[in-house]
C-alpha atoms as a PDB file:
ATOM      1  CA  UNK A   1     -44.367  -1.075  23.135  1.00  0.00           C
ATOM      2  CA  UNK A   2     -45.122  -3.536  25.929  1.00  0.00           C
ATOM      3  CA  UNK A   3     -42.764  -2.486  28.274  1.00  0.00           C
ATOM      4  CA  UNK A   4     -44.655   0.306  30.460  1.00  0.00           C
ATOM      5  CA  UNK A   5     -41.315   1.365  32.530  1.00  0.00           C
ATOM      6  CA  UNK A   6     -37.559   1.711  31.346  1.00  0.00           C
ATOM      7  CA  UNK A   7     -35.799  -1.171  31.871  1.00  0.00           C
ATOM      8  CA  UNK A   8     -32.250  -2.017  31.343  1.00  0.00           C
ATOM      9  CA  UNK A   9     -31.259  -2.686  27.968  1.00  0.00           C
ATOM     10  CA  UNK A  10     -34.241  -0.863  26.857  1.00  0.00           C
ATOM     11  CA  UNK A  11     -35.323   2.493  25.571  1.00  0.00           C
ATOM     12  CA  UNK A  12     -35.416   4.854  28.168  1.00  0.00           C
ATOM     13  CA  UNK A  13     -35.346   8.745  27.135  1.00  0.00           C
ATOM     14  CA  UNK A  14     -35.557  10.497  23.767  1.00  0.00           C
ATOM     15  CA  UNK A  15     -34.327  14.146  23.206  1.00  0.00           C
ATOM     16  CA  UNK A  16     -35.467  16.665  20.581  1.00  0.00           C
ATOM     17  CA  UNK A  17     -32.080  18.983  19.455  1.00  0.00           C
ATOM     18  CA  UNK A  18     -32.672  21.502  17.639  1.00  0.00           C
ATOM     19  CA  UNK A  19     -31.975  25.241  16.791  1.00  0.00           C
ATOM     20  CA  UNK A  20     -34.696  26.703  17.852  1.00  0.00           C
ATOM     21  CA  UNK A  21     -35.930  24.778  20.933  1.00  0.00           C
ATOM     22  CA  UNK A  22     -38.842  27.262  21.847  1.00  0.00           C
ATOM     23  CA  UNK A  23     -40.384  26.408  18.562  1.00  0.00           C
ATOM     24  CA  UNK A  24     -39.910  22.714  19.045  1.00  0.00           C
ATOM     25  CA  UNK A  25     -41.369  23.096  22.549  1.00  0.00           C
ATOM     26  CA  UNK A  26     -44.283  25.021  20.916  1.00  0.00           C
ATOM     27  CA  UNK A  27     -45.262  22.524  18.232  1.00  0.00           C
ATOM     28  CA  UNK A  28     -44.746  19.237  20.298  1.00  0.00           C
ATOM     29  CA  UNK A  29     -46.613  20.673  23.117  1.00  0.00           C
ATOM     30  CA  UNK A  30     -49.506  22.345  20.655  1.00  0.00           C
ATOM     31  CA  UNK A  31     -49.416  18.678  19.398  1.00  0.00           C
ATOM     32  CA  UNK A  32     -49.229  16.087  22.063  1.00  0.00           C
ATOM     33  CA  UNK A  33     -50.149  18.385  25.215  1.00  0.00           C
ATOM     34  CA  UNK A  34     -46.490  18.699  26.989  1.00  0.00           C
ATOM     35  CA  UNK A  35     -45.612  21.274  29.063  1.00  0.00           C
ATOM     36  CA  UNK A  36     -42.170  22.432  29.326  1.00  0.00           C
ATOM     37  CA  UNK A  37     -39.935  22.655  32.301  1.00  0.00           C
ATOM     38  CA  UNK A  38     -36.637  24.077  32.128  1.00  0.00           C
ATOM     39  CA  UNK A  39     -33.159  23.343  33.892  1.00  0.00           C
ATOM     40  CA  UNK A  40     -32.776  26.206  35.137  1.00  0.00           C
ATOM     41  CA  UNK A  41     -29.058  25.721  35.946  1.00  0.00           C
ATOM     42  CA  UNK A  42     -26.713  27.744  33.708  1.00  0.00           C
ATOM     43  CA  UNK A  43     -24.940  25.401  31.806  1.00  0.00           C
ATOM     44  CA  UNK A  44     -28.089  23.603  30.909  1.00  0.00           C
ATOM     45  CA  UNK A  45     -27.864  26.425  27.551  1.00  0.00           C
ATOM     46  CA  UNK A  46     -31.721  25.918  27.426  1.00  0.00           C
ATOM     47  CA  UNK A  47     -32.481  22.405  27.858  1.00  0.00           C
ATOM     48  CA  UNK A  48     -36.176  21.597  29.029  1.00  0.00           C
ATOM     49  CA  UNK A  49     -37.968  18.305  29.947  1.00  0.00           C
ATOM     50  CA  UNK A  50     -41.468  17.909  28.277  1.00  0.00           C
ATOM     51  CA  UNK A  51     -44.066  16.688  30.998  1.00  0.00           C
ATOM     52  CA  UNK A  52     -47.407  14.922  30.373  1.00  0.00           C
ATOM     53  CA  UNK A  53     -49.782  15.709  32.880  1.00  0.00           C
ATOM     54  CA  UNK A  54     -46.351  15.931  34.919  1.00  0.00           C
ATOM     55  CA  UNK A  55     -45.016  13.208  34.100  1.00  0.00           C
ATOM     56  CA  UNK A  56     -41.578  13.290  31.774  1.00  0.00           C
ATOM     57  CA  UNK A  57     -42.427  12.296  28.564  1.00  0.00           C
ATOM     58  CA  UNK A  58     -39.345  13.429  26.579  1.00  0.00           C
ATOM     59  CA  UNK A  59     -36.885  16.616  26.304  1.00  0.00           C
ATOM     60  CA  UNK A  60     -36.144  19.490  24.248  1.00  0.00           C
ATOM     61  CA  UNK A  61     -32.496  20.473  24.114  1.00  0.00           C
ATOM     62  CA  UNK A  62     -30.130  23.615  22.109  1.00  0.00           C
ATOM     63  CA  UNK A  63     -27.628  21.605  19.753  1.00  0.00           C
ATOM     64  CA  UNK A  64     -24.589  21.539  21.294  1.00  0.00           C
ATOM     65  CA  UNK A  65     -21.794  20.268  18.519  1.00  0.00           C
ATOM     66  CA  UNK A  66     -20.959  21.264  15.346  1.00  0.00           C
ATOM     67  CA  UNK A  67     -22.490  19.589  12.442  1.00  0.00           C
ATOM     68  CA  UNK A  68     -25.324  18.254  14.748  1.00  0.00           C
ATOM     69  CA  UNK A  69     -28.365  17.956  12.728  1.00  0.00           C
ATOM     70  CA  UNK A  70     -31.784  18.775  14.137  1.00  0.00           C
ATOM     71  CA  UNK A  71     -33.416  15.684  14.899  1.00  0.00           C
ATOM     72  CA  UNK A  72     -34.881  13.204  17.619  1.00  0.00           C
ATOM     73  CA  UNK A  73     -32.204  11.118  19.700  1.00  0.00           C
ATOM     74  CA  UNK A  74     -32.906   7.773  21.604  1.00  0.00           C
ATOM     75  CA  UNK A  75     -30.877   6.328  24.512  1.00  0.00           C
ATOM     76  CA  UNK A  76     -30.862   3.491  26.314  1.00  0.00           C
ATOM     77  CA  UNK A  77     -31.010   2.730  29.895  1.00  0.00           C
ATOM     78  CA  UNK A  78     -27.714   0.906  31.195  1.00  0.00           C
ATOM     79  CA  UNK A  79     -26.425   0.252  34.643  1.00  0.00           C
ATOM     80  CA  UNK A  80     -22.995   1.267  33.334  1.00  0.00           C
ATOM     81  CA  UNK A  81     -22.190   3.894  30.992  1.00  0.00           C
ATOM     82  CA  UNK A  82     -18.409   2.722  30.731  1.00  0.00           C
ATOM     83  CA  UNK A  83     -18.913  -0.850  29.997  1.00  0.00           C
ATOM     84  CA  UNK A  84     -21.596  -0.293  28.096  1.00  0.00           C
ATOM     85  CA  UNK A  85     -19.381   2.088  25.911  1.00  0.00           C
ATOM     86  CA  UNK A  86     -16.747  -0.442  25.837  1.00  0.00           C
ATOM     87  CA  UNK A  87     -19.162  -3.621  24.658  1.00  0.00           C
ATOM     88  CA  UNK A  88     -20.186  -1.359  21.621  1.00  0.00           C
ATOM     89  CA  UNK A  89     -16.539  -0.644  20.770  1.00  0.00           C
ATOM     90  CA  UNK A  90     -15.795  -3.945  21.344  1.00  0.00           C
ATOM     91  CA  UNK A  91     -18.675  -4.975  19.036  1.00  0.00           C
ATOM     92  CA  UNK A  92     -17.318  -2.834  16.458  1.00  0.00           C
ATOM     93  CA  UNK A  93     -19.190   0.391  16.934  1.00  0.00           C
ATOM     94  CA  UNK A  94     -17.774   4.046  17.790  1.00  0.00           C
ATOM     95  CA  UNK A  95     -17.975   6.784  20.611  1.00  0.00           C
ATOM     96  CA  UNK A  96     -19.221  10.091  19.219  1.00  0.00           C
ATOM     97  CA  UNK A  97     -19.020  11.839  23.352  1.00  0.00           C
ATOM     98  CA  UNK A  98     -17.606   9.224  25.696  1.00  0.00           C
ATOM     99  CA  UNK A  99     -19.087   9.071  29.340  1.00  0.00           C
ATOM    100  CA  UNK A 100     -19.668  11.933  30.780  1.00  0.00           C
ATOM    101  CA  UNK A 101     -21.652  12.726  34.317  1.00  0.00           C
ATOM    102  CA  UNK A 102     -24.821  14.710  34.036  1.00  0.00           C
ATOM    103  CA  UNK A 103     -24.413  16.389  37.194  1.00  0.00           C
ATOM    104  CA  UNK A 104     -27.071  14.985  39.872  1.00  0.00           C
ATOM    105  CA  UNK A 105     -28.681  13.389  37.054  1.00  0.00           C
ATOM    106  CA  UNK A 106     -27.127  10.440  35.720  1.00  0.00           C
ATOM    107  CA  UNK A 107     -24.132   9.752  33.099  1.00  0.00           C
ATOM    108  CA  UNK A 108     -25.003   9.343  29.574  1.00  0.00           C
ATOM    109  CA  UNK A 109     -22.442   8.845  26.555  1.00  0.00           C
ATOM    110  CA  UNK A 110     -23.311   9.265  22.839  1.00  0.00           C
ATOM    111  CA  UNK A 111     -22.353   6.281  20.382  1.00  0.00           C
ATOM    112  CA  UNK A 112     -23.080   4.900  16.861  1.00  0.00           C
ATOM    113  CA  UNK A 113     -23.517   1.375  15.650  1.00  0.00           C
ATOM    114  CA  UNK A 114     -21.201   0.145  13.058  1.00  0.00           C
ATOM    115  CA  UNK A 115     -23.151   1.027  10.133  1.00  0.00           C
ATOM    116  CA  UNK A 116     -23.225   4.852  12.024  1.00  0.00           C
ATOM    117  CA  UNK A 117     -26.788   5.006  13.506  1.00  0.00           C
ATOM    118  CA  UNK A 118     -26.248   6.871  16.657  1.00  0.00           C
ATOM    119  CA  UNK A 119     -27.834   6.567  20.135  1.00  0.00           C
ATOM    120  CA  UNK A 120     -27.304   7.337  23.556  1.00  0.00           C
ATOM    121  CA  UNK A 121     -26.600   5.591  26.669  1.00  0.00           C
ATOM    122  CA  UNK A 122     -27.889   6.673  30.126  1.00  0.00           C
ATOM    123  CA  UNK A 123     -26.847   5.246  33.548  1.00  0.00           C
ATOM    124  CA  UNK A 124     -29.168   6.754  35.472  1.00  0.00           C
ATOM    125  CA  UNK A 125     -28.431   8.640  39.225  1.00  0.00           C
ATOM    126  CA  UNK A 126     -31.547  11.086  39.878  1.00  0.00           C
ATOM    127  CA  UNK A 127     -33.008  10.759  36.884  1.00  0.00           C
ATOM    128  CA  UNK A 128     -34.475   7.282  35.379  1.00  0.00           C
ATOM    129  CA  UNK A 129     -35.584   8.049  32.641  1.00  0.00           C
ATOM    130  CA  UNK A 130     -39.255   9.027  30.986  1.00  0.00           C
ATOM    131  CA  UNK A 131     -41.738   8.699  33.393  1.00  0.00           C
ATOM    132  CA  UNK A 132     -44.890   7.308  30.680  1.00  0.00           C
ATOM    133  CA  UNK A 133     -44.860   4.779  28.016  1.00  0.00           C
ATOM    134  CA  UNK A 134     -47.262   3.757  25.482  1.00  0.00           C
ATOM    135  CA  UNK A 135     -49.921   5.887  26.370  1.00  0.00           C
ATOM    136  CA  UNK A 136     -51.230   9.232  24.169  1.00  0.00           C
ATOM    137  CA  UNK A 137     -48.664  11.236  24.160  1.00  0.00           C
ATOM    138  CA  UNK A 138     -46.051   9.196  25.165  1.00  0.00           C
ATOM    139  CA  UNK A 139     -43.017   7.668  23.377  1.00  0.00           C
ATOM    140  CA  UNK A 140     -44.791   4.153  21.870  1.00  0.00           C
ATOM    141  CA  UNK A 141     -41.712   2.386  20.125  1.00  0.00           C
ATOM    142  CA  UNK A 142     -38.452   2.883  18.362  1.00  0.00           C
ATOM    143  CA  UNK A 143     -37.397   1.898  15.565  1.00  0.00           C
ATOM    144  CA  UNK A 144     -34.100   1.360  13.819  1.00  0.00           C
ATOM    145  CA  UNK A 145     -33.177   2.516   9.725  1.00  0.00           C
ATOM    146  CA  UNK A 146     -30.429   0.440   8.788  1.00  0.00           C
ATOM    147  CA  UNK A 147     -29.090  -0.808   5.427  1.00  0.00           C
ATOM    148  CA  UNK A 148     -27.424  -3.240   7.039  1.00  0.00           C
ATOM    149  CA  UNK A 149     -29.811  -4.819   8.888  1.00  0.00           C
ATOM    150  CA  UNK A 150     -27.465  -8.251   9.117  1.00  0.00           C
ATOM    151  CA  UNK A 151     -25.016  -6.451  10.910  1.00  0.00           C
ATOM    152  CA  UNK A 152     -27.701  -4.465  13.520  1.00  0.00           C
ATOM    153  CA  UNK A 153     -29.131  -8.304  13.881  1.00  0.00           C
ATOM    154  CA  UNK A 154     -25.366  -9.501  15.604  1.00  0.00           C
ATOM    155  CA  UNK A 155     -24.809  -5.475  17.458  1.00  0.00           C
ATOM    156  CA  UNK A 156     -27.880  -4.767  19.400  1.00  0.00           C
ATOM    157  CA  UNK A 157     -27.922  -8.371  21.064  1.00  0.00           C
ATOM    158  CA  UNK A 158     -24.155  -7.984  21.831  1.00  0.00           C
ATOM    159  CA  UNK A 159     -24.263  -5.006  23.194  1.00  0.00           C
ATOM    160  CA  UNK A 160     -27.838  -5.138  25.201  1.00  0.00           C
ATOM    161  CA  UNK A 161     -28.910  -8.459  25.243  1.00  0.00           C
ATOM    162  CA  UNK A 162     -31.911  -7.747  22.864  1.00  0.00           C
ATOM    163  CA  UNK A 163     -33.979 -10.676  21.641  1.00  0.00           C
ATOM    164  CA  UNK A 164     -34.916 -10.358  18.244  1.00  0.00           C
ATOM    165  CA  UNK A 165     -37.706 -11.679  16.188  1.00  0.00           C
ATOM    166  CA  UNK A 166     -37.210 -11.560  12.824  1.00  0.00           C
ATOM    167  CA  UNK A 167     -40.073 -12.160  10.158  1.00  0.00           C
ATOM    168  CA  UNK A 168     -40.454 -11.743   6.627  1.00  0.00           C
ATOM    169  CA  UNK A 169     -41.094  -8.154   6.494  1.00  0.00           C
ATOM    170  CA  UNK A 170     -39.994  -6.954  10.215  1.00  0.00           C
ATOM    171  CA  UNK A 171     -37.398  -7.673  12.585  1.00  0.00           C
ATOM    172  CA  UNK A 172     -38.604  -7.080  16.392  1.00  0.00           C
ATOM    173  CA  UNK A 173     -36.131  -5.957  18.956  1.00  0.00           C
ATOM    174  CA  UNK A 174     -37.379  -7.010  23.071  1.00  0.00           C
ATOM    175  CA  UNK A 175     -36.369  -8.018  26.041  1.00  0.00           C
ATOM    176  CA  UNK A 176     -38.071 -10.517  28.767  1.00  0.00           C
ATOM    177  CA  UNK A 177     -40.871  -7.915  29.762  1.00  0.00           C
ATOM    178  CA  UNK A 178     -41.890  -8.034  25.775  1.00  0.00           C
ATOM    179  CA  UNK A 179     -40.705  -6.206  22.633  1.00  0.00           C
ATOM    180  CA  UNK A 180     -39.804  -2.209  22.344  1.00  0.00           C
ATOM    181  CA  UNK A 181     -38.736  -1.574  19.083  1.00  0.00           C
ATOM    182  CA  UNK A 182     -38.029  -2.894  15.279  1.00  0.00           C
ATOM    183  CA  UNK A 183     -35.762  -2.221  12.499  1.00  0.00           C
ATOM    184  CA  UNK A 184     -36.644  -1.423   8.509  1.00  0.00           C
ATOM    185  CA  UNK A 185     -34.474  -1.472   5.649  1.00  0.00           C
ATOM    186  CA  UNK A 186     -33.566   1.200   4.247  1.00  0.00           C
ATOM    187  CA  UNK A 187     -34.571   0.743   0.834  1.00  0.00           C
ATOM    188  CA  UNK A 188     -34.123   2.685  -2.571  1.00  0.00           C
ATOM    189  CA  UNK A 189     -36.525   5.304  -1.597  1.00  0.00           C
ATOM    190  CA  UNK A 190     -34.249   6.312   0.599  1.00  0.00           C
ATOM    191  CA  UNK A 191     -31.541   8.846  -0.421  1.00  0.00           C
ATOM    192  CA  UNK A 192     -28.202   8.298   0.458  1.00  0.00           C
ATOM    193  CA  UNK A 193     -27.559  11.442   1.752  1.00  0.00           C
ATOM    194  CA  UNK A 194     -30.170   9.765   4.522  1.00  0.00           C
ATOM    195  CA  UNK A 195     -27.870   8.563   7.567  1.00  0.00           C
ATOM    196  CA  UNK A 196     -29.008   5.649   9.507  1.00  0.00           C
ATOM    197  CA  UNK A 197     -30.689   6.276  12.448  1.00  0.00           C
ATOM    198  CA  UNK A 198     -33.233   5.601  15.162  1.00  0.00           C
ATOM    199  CA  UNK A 199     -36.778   6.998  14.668  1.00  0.00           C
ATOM    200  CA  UNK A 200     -39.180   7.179  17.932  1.00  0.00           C
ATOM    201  CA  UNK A 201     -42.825   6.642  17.499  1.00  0.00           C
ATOM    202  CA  UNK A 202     -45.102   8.525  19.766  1.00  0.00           C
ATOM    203  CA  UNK A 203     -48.847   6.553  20.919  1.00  0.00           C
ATOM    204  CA  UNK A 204     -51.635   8.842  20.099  1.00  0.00           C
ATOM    205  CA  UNK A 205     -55.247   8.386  20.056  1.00  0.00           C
ATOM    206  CA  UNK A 206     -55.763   8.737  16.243  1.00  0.00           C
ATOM    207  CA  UNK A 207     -53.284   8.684  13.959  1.00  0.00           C
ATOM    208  CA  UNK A 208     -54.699  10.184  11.359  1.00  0.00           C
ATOM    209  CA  UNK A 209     -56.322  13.254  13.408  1.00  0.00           C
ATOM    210  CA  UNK A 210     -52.899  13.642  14.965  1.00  0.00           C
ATOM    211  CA  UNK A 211     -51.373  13.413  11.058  1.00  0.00           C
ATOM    212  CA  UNK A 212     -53.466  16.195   9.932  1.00  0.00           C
ATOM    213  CA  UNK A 213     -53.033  18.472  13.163  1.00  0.00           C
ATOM    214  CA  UNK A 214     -49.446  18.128  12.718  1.00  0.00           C
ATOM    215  CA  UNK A 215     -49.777  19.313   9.058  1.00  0.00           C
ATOM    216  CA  UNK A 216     -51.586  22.180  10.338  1.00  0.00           C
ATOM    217  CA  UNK A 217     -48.600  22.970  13.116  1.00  0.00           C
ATOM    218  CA  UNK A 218     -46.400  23.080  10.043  1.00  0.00           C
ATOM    219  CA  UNK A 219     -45.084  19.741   9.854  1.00  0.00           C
ATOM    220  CA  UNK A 220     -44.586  17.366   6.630  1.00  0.00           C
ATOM    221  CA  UNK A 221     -45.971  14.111   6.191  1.00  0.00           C
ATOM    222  CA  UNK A 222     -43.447  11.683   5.043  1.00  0.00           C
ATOM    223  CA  UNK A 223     -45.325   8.777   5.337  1.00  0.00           C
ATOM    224  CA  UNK A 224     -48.919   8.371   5.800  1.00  0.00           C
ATOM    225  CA  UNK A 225     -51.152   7.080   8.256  1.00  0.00           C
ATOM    226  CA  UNK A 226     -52.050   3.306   6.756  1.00  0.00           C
ATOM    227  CA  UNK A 227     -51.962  -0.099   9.098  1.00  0.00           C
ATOM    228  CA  UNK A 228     -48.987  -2.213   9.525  1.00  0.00           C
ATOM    229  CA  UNK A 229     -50.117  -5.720   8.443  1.00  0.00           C
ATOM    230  CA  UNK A 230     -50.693  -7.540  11.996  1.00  0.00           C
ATOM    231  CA  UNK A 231     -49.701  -4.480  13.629  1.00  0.00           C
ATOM    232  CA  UNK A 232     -50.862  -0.439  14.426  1.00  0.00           C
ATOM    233  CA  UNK A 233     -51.524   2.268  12.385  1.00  0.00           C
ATOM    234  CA  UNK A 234     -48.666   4.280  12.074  1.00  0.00           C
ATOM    235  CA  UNK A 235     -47.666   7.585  10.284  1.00  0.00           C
ATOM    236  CA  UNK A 236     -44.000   9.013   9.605  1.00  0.00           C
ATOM    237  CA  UNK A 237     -43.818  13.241  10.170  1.00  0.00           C
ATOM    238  CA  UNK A 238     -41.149  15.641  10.103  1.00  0.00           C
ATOM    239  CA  UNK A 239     -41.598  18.225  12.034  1.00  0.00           C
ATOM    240  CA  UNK A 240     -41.000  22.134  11.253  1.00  0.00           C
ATOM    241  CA  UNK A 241     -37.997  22.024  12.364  1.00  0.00           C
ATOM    242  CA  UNK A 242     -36.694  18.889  10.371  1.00  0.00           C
ATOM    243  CA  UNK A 243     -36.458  16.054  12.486  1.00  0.00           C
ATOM    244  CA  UNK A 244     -38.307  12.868  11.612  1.00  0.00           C
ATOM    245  CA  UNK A 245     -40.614  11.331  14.108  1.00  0.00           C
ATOM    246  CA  UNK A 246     -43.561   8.430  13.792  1.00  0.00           C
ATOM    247  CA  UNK A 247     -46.625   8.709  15.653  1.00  0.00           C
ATOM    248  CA  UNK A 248     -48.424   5.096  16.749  1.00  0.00           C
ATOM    249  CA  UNK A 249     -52.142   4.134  17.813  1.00  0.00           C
ATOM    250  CA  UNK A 250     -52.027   3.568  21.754  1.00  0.00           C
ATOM    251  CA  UNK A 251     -52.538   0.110  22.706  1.00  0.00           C
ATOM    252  CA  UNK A 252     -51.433  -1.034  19.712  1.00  0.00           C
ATOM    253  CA  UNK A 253     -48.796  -3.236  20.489  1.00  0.00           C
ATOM    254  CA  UNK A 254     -47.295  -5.245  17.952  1.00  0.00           C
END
């Protein structure tokens, strides 16, 4: 990622929902060194933000709709949550929670693209967003699963003014401060019981150290660590809990 601060358009927080969010707090922090903070407000149910040598790196939250899988979210930072949400209906895509204030906070809504990868917008009021990019530790990059990757190419610019580079075996989402993000295919080796959906990549210092100490923290590799061709070395995990993650060499940008 060469952005090193949220910017509009861009990626700006990603959430970890989940069951059991002391164990998710245990295992990220055991594995990238985050401490957790919690809201303590009531009707937070739980939720905690993940510092990095205090800064906020990320968030663990309880789920809180039926049928909401365990997994990582991304959002994206946007100076209005209401237009925003109506530029991706407009572009063809759905609201899964429309705006909605997050107290002091900000105001966030949760949408999907047409082909149904989901993703959250954020307006921000108190809160801007993660606080470190693209160093260890830190959310490195994002990256979209798609299998329609045609379709992605016309919503994301639509909706957020992306620039897009595509090549012959990776498209590159940016924006005028440099690229954040890419999209894959989603090939045969993917079962179709997989959804599409956005994957965040985390920088770390060694990739495959960071592989294997997941593995020991009880996490499965599901792809692993080998070198992009003109880009990092990268590694695919899920954690214990089940939600898919990537981890990426810091400094790595592609």
């Amino acid at each position: 990622m060469k952005q090193q601060t949220v910017t509009t358009g861009g990626p700006c927080w990603v959430e970890h929902g989940s069951t059991d969010p002391a164990a998710a707090q245990r295992f990220y922090g055991e594995l990238f060194g985050w401490l957790p903070e919690p809201d303590e407000h009531p009707e937070a149910g739980g939720y905690a933000f993940m510092r990095l040598d205090g800064a906020t790196a990320a968030a663990v939250s309880p789920l809180y709709g039926e049928g909401q899988p365990t997994a990582w979210s991304v959002s994206f930072l946007a100076e209005d949550a209401d237009a925003a949400t109506a530029r991706v209906t407009g572009a063809g895509g759905r609201v899964v929670v429309p705006p909605t204030d997050a107290r002091e906070y900000g105001r966030f809504a949760v949408l999907a693209d047409p082909s149904g990868a989901v993703f959250g917008i954020w307006q921000a009021r108190g809160l801007a967003g993660v606080e470190v990019l693209n160093v260890p530790g830190a959310l490195g990059w994002v990256e979209l699963l798609t299998r329609d990757p045609d379709g992605a190419r016309a919503f994301y610019p639509e909706v957020f003014g992306w620039t897009v580079h595509p090549s012959e075996r990776y498209t590159q989402w940016g924006l005028a401060d440099g690229d954040f993000g890419g999209m894959l295919t989603m090939g045969e080796s993917f079962p179709p019981q997989v959804p599409p959906h956005w994957l965040p990549y985390f920088s770390v210092a060694d990739v495959d150290v960071s592989a294997f100490r997941a593995g020991n923290l009880g996490a499965t590799v599901l792809m692993a660590p080998g070198d992009v061709p003109d880009g990092p070395r990268i590694a695919v995990l899920r954690d214990p809990l089940g939600a898919a993650f990537g981890i990426y060499l810091a400094g790595a940008e592609g």
